[in-house]
C-alpha atoms as a PDB file:
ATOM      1  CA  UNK A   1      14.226 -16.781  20.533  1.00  0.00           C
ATOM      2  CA  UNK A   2      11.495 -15.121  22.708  1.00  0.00           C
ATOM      3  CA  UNK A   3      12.403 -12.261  24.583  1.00  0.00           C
ATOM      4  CA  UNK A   4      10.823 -12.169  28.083  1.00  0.00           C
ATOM      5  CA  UNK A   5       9.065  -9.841  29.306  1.00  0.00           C
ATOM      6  CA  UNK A   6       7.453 -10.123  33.001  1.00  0.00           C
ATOM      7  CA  UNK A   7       3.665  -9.484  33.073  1.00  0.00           C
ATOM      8  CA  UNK A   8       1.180  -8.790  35.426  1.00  0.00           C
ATOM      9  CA  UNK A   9      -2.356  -7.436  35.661  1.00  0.00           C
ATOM     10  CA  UNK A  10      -3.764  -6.351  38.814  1.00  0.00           C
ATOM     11  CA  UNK A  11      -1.628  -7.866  41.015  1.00  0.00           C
ATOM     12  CA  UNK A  12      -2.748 -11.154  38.966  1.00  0.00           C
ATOM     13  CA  UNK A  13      -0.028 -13.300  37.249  1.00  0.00           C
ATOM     14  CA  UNK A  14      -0.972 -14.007  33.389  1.00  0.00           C
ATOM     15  CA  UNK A  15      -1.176 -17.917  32.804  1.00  0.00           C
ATOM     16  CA  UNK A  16      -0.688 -17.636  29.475  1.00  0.00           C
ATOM     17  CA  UNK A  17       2.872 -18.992  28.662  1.00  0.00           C
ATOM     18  CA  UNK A  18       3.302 -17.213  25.510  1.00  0.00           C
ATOM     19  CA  UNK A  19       3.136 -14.260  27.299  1.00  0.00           C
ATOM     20  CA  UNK A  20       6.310 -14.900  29.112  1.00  0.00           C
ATOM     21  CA  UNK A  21       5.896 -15.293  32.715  1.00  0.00           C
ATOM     22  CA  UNK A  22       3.678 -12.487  34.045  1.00  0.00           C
ATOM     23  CA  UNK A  23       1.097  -9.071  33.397  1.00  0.00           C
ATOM     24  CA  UNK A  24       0.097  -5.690  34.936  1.00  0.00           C
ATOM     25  CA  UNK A  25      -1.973  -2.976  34.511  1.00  0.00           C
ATOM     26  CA  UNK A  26      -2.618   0.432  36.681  1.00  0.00           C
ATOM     27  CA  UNK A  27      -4.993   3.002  35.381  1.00  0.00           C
ATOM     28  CA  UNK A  28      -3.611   3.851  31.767  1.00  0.00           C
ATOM     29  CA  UNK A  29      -5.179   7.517  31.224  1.00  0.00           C
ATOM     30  CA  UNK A  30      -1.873   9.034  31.940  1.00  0.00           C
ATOM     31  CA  UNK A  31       1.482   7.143  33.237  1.00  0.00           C
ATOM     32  CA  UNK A  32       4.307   9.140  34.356  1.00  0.00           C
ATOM     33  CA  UNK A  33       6.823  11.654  32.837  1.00  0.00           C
ATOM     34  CA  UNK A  34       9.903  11.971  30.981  1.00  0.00           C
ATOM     35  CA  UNK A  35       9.866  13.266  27.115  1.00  0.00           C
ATOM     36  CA  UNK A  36       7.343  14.500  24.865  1.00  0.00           C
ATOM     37  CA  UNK A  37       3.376  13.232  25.820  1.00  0.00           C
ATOM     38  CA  UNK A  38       1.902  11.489  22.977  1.00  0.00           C
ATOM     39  CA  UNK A  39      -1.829  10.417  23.019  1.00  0.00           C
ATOM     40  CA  UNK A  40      -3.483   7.219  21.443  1.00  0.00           C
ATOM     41  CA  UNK A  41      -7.165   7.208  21.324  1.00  0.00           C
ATOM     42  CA  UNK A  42      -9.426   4.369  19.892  1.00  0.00           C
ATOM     43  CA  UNK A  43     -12.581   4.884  17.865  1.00  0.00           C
ATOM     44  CA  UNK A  44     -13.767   1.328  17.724  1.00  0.00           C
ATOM     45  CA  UNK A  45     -12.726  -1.593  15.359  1.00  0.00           C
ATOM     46  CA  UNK A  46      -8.924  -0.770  14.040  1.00  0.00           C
ATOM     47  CA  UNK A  47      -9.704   2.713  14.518  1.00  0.00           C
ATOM     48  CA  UNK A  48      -7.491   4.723  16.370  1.00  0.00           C
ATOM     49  CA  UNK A  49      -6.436   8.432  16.399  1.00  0.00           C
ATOM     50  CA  UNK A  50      -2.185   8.520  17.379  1.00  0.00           C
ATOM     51  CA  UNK A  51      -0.824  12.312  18.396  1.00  0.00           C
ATOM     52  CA  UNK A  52       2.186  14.168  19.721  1.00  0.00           C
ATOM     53  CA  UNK A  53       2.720  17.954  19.668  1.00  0.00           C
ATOM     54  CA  UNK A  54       5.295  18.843  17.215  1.00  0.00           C
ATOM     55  CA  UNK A  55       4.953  15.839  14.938  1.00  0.00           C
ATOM     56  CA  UNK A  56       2.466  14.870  12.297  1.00  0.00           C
ATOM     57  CA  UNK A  57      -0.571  12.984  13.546  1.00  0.00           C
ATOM     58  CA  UNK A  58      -2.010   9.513  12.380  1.00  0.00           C
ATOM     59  CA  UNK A  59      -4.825   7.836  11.943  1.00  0.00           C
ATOM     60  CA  UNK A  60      -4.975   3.803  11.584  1.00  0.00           C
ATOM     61  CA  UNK A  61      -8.067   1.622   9.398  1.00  0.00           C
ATOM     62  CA  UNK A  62     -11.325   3.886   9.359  1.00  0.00           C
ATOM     63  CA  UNK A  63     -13.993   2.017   9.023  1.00  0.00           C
ATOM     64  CA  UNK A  64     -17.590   2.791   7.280  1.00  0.00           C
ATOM     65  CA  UNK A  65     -19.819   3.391  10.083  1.00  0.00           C
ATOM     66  CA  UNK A  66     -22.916   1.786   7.808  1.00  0.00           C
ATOM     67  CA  UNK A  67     -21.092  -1.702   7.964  1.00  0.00           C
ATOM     68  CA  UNK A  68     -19.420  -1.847  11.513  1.00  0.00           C
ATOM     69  CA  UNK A  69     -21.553  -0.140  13.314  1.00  0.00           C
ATOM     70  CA  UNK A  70     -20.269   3.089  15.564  1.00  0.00           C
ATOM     71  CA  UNK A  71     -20.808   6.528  14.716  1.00  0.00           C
ATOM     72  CA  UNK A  72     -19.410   7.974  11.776  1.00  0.00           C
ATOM     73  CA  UNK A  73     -16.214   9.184  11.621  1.00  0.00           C
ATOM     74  CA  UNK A  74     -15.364  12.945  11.616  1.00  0.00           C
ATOM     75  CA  UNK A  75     -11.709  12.744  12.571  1.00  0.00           C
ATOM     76  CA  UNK A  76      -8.935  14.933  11.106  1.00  0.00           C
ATOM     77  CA  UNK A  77      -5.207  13.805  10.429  1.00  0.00           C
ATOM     78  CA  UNK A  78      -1.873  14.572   8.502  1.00  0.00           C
ATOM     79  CA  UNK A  79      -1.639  10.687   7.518  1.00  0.00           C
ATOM     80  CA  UNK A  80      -3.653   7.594   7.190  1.00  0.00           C
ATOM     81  CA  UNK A  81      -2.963   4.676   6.879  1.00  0.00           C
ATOM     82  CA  UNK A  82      -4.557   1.292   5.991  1.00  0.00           C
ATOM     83  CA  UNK A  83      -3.921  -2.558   6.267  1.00  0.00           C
ATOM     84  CA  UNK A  84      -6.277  -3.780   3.947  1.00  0.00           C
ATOM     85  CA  UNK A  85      -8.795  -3.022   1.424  1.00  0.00           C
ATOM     86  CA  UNK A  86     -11.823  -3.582   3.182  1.00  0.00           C
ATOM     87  CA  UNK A  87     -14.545  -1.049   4.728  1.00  0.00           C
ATOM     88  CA  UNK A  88     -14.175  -1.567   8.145  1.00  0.00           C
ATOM     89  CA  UNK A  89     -10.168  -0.612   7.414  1.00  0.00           C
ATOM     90  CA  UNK A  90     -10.228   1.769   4.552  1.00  0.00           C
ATOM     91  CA  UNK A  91     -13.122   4.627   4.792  1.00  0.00           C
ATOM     92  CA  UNK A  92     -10.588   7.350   4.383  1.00  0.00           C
ATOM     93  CA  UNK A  93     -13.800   9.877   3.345  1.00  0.00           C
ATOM     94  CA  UNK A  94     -14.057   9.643   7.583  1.00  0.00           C
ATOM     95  CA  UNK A  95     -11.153  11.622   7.641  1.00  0.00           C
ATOM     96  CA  UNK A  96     -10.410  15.506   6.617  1.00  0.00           C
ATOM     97  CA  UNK A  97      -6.873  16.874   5.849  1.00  0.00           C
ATOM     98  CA  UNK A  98      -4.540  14.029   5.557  1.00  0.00           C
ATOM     99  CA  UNK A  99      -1.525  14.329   3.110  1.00  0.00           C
ATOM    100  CA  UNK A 100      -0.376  11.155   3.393  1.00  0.00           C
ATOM    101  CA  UNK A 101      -2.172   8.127   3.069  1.00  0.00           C
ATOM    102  CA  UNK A 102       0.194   4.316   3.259  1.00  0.00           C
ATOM    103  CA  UNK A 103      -1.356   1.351   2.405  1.00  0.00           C
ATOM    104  CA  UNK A 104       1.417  -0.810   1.791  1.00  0.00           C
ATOM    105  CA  UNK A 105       5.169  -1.688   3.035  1.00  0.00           C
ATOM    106  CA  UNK A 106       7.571   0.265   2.817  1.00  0.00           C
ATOM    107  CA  UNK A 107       9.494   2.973   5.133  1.00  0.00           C
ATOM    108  CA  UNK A 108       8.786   6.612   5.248  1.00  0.00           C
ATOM    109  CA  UNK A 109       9.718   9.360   6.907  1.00  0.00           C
ATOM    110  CA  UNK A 110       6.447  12.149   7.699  1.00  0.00           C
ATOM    111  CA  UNK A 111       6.802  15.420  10.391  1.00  0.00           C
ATOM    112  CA  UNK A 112       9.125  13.540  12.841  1.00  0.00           C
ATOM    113  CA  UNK A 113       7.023  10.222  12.248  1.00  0.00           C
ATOM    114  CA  UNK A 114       9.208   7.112  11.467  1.00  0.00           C
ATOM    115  CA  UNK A 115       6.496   4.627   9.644  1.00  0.00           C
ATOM    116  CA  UNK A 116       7.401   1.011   9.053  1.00  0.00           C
ATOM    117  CA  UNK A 117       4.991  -1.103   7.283  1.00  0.00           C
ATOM    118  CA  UNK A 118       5.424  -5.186   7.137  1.00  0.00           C
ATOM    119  CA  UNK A 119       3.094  -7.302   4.593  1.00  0.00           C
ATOM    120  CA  UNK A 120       1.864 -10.249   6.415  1.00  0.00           C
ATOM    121  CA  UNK A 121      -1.279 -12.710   4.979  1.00  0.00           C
ATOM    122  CA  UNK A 122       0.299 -13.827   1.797  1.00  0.00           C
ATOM    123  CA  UNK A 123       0.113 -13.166  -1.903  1.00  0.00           C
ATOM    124  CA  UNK A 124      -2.551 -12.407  -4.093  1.00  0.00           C
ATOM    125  CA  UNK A 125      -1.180 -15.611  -6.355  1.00  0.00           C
ATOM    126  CA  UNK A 126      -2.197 -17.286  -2.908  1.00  0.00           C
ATOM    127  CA  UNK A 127      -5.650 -16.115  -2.959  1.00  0.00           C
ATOM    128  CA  UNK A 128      -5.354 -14.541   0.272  1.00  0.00           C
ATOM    129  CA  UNK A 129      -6.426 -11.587   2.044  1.00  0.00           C
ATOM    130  CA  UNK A 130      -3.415  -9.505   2.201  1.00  0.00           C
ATOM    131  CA  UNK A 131      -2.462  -6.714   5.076  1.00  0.00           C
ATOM    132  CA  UNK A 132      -0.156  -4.708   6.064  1.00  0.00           C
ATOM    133  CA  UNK A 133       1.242  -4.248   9.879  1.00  0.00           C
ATOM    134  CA  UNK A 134       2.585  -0.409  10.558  1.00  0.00           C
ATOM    135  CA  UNK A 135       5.145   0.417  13.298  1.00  0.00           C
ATOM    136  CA  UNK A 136       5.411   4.056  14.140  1.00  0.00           C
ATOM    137  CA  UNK A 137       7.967   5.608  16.173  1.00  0.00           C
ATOM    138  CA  UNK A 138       6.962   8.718  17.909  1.00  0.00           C
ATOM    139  CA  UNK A 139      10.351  10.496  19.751  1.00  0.00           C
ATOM    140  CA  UNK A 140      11.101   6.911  20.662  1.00  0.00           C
ATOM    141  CA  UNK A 141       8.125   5.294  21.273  1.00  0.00           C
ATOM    142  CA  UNK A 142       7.267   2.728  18.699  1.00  0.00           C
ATOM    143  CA  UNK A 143       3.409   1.791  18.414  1.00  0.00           C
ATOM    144  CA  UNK A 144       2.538  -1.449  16.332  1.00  0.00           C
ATOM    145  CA  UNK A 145      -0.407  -1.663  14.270  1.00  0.00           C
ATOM    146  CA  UNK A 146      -1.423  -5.235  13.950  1.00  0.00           C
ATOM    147  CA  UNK A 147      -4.133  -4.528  11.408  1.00  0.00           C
ATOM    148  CA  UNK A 148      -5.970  -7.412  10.414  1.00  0.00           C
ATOM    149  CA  UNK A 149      -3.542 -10.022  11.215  1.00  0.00           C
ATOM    150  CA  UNK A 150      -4.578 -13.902  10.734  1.00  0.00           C
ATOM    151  CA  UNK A 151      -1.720 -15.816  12.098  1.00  0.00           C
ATOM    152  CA  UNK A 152       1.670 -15.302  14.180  1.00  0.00           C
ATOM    153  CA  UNK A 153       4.102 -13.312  13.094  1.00  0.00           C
ATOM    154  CA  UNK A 154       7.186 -15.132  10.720  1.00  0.00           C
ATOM    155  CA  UNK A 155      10.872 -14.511  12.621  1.00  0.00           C
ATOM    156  CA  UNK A 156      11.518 -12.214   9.414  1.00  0.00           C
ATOM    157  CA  UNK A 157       8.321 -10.167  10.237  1.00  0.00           C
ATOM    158  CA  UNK A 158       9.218  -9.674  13.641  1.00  0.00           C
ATOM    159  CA  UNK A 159      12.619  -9.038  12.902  1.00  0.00           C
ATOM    160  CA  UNK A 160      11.533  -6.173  10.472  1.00  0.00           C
ATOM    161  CA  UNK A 161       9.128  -4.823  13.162  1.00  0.00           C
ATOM    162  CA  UNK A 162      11.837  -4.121  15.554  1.00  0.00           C
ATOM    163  CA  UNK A 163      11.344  -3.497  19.171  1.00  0.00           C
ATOM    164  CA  UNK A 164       7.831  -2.896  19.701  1.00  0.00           C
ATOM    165  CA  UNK A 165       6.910  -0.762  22.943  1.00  0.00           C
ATOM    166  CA  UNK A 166       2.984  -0.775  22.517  1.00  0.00           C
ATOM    167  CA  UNK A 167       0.824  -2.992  20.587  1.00  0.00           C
ATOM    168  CA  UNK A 168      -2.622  -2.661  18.960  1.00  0.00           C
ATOM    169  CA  UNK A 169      -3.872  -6.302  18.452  1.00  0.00           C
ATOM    170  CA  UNK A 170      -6.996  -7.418  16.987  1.00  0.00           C
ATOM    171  CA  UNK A 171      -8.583 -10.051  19.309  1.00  0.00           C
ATOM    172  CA  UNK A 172     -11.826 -10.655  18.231  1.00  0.00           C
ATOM    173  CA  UNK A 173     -11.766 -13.409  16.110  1.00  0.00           C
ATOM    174  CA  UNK A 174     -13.902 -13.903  12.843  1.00  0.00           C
ATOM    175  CA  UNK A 175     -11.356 -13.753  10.114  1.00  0.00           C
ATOM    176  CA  UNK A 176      -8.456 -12.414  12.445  1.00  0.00           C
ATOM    177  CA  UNK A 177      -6.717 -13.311  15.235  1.00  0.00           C
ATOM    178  CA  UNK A 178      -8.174 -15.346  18.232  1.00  0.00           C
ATOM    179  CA  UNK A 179      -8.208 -14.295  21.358  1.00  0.00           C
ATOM    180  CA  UNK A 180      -5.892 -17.572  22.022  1.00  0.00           C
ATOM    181  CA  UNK A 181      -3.236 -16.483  18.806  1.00  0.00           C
ATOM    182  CA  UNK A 182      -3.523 -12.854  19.760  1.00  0.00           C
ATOM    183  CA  UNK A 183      -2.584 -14.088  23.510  1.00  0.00           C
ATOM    184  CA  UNK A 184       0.239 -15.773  21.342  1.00  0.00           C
ATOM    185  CA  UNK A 185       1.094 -13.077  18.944  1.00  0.00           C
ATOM    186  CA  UNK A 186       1.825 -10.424  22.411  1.00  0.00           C
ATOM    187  CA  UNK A 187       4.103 -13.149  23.765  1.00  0.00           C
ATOM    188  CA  UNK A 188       6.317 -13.001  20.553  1.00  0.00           C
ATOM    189  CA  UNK A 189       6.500  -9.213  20.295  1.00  0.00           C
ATOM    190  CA  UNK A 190       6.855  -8.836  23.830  1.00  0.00           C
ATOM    191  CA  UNK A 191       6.107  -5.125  24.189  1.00  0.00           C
ATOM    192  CA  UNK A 192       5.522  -2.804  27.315  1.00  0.00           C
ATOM    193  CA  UNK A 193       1.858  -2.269  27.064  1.00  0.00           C
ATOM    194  CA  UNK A 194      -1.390  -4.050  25.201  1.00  0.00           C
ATOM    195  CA  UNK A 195      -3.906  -2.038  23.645  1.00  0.00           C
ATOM    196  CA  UNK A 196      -6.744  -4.689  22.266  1.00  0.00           C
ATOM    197  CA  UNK A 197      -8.624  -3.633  19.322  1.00  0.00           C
ATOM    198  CA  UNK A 198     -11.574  -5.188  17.258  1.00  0.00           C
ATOM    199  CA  UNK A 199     -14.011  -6.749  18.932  1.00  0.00           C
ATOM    200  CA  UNK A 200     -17.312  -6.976  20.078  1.00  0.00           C
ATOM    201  CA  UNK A 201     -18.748  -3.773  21.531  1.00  0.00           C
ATOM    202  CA  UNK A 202     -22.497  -2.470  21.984  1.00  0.00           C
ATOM    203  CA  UNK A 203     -21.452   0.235  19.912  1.00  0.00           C
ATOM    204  CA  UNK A 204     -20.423  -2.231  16.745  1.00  0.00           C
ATOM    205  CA  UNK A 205     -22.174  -4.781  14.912  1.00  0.00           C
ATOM    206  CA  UNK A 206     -19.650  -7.259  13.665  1.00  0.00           C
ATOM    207  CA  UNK A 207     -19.995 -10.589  15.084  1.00  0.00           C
ATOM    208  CA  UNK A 208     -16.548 -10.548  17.216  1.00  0.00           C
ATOM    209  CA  UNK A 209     -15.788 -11.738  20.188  1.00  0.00           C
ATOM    210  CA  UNK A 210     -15.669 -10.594  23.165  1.00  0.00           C
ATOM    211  CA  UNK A 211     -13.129  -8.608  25.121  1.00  0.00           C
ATOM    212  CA  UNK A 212     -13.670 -10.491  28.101  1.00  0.00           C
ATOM    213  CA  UNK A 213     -12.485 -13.785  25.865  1.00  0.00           C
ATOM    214  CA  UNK A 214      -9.013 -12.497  25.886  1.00  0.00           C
ATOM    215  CA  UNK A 215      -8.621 -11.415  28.948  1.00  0.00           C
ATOM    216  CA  UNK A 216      -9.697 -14.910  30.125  1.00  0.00           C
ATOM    217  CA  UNK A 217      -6.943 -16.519  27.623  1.00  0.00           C
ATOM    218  CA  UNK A 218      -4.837 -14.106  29.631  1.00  0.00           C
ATOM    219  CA  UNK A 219      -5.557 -15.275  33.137  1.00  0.00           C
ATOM    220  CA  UNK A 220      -6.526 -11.959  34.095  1.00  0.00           C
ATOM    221  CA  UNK A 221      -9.415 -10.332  36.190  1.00  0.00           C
ATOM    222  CA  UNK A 222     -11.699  -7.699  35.053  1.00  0.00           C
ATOM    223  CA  UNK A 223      -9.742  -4.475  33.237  1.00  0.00           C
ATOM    224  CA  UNK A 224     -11.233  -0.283  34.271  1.00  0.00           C
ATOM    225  CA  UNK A 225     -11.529   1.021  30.620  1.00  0.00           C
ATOM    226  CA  UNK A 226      -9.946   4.413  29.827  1.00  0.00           C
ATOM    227  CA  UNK A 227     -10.936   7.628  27.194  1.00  0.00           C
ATOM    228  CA  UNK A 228      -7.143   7.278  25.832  1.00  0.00           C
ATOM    229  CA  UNK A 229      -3.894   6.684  27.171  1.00  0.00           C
ATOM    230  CA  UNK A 230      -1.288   9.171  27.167  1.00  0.00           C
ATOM    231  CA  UNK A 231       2.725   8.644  27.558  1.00  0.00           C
ATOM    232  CA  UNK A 232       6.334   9.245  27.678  1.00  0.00           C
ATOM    233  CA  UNK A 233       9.396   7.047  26.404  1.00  0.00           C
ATOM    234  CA  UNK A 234      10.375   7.709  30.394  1.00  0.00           C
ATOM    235  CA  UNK A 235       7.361   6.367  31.749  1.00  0.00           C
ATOM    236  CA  UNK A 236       7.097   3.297  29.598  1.00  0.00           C
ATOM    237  CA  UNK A 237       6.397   0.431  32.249  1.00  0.00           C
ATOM    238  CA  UNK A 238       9.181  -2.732  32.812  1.00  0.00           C
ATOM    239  CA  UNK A 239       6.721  -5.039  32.954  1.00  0.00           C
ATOM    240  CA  UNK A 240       3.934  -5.514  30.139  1.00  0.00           C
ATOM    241  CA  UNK A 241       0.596  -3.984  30.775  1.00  0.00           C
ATOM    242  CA  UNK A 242      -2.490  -4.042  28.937  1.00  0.00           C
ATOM    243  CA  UNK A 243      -4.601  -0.857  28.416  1.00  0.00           C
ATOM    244  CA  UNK A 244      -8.309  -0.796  27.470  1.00  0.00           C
ATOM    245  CA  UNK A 245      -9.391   2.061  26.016  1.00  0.00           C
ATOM    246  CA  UNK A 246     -12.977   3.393  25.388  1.00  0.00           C
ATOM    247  CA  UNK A 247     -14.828   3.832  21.987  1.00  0.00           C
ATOM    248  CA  UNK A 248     -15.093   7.749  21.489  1.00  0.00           C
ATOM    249  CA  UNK A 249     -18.180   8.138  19.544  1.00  0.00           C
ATOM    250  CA  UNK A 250     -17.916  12.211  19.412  1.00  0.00           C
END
């Protein structure tokens, strides 16, 4: 059973039927109040950079600069973690201090971060690729790392994923997820906000597609980009938005 979610973008109503009805958008740098502020900022690719004060801090698939393209990574984090084995997901020499790096399923518990990772992408008997989806639940607010995610979810992976408030979905094609099954994938999950991830940039030098291909798939108009979006489990919007955020190359 889906769960329905209204969506809207813009005042624009998603045609997209697996994204339930409807989608919306306002500016995402900062939305509301209520609770602790945490901060999600994307680096390009799978890259992203996930923060609250008083709990540890994550970072998600660094890539190789020399093979996707971007600057090189200087970041610093208490955990990493990675979906696959791969360079544009697993470069964790871009990244000083971690303690803890995950790169499998599994539950774990890390300075007030609840981590739940799902394997998705079959077996190695199968001969496929496989990769590992991460929920993390920050005071509340539970953040879904799709990874590099070829298909839509099983019931039993969604299941295990629990509610998901904000999703970080690759949509650039290639390998992973269309920006027609990542359109798809969002409508099963249903969460509060969209964060797309991997996909074709000036910065990066992977042949992806392009943003603008899933907002199409979307029905929506053109999306303002943001340096990173910060929130509370208060201000956590009703109906679905999706977020673009800007590359930080610093």
């Amino acid at each position: 059973m889906l769960i329905a979610r209204r969506m809207f973008l813009g005042g624009q109503q998603v045609k997209n039927a697996f994204a339930s009805p409807f989608l919306h958008p306002k500016n995402a740098g900062i939305i509301g109040n209520g609770g602790l502020t945490m901060e999600i900022t994307w680096y390009g690719q799978s890259c992203f950079r996930l923060t609250e004060r008083g709990s540890a801090s994550v970072v998600t698939d660094p890539y190789d600069h020399k093979v996707v393209g971007y600057n090189a990574l200087k970041l610093k984090s208490d955990i990493v973690t990675v979906s696959h084995e791969n360079p544009g997901h697993n470069f964790v020499d871009g990244v000083k201090g971690y303690k803890h790096l995950l790169n499998g399923p599994g539950e774990y518990e890390i300075g007030g971060v609840f981590v739940t990772g799902v394997r998705t992408n079959g077996s190695k008997q199968e001969g496929q690729l496989r990769n590992t989806l991460y929920v993390f639940d920050y005071d509340g607010i539970t953040i879904a790392h799709l990874g590099d995610l070829r298909a839509v979810p099983s019931r039993s992976q969604v299941d295990a994923l629990g509610e998901v408030n904000i999703v970080l979905v690759p949509i650039g094609g290639g390998e992973g997820l269309s920006a027609a099954k990542a359109a798809e994938v969002v409508g099963v999950l249903a969460p509060n906000i969209i964060i797309p991830m991997n996909y074709a940039t000036t910065d990066g030098k992977l042949p992806l597609d392009s943003l603008e291909k899933f907002i199409k798939e979307m029905g929506l108009g053109a999306v303002d980009a943001e340096s990173s979006m910060k929130i509370t489990k208060g201000s956590l919007p009703e109906d679905t938005r999706v977020v673009v955020l800007e590359a930080q190359q610093k």
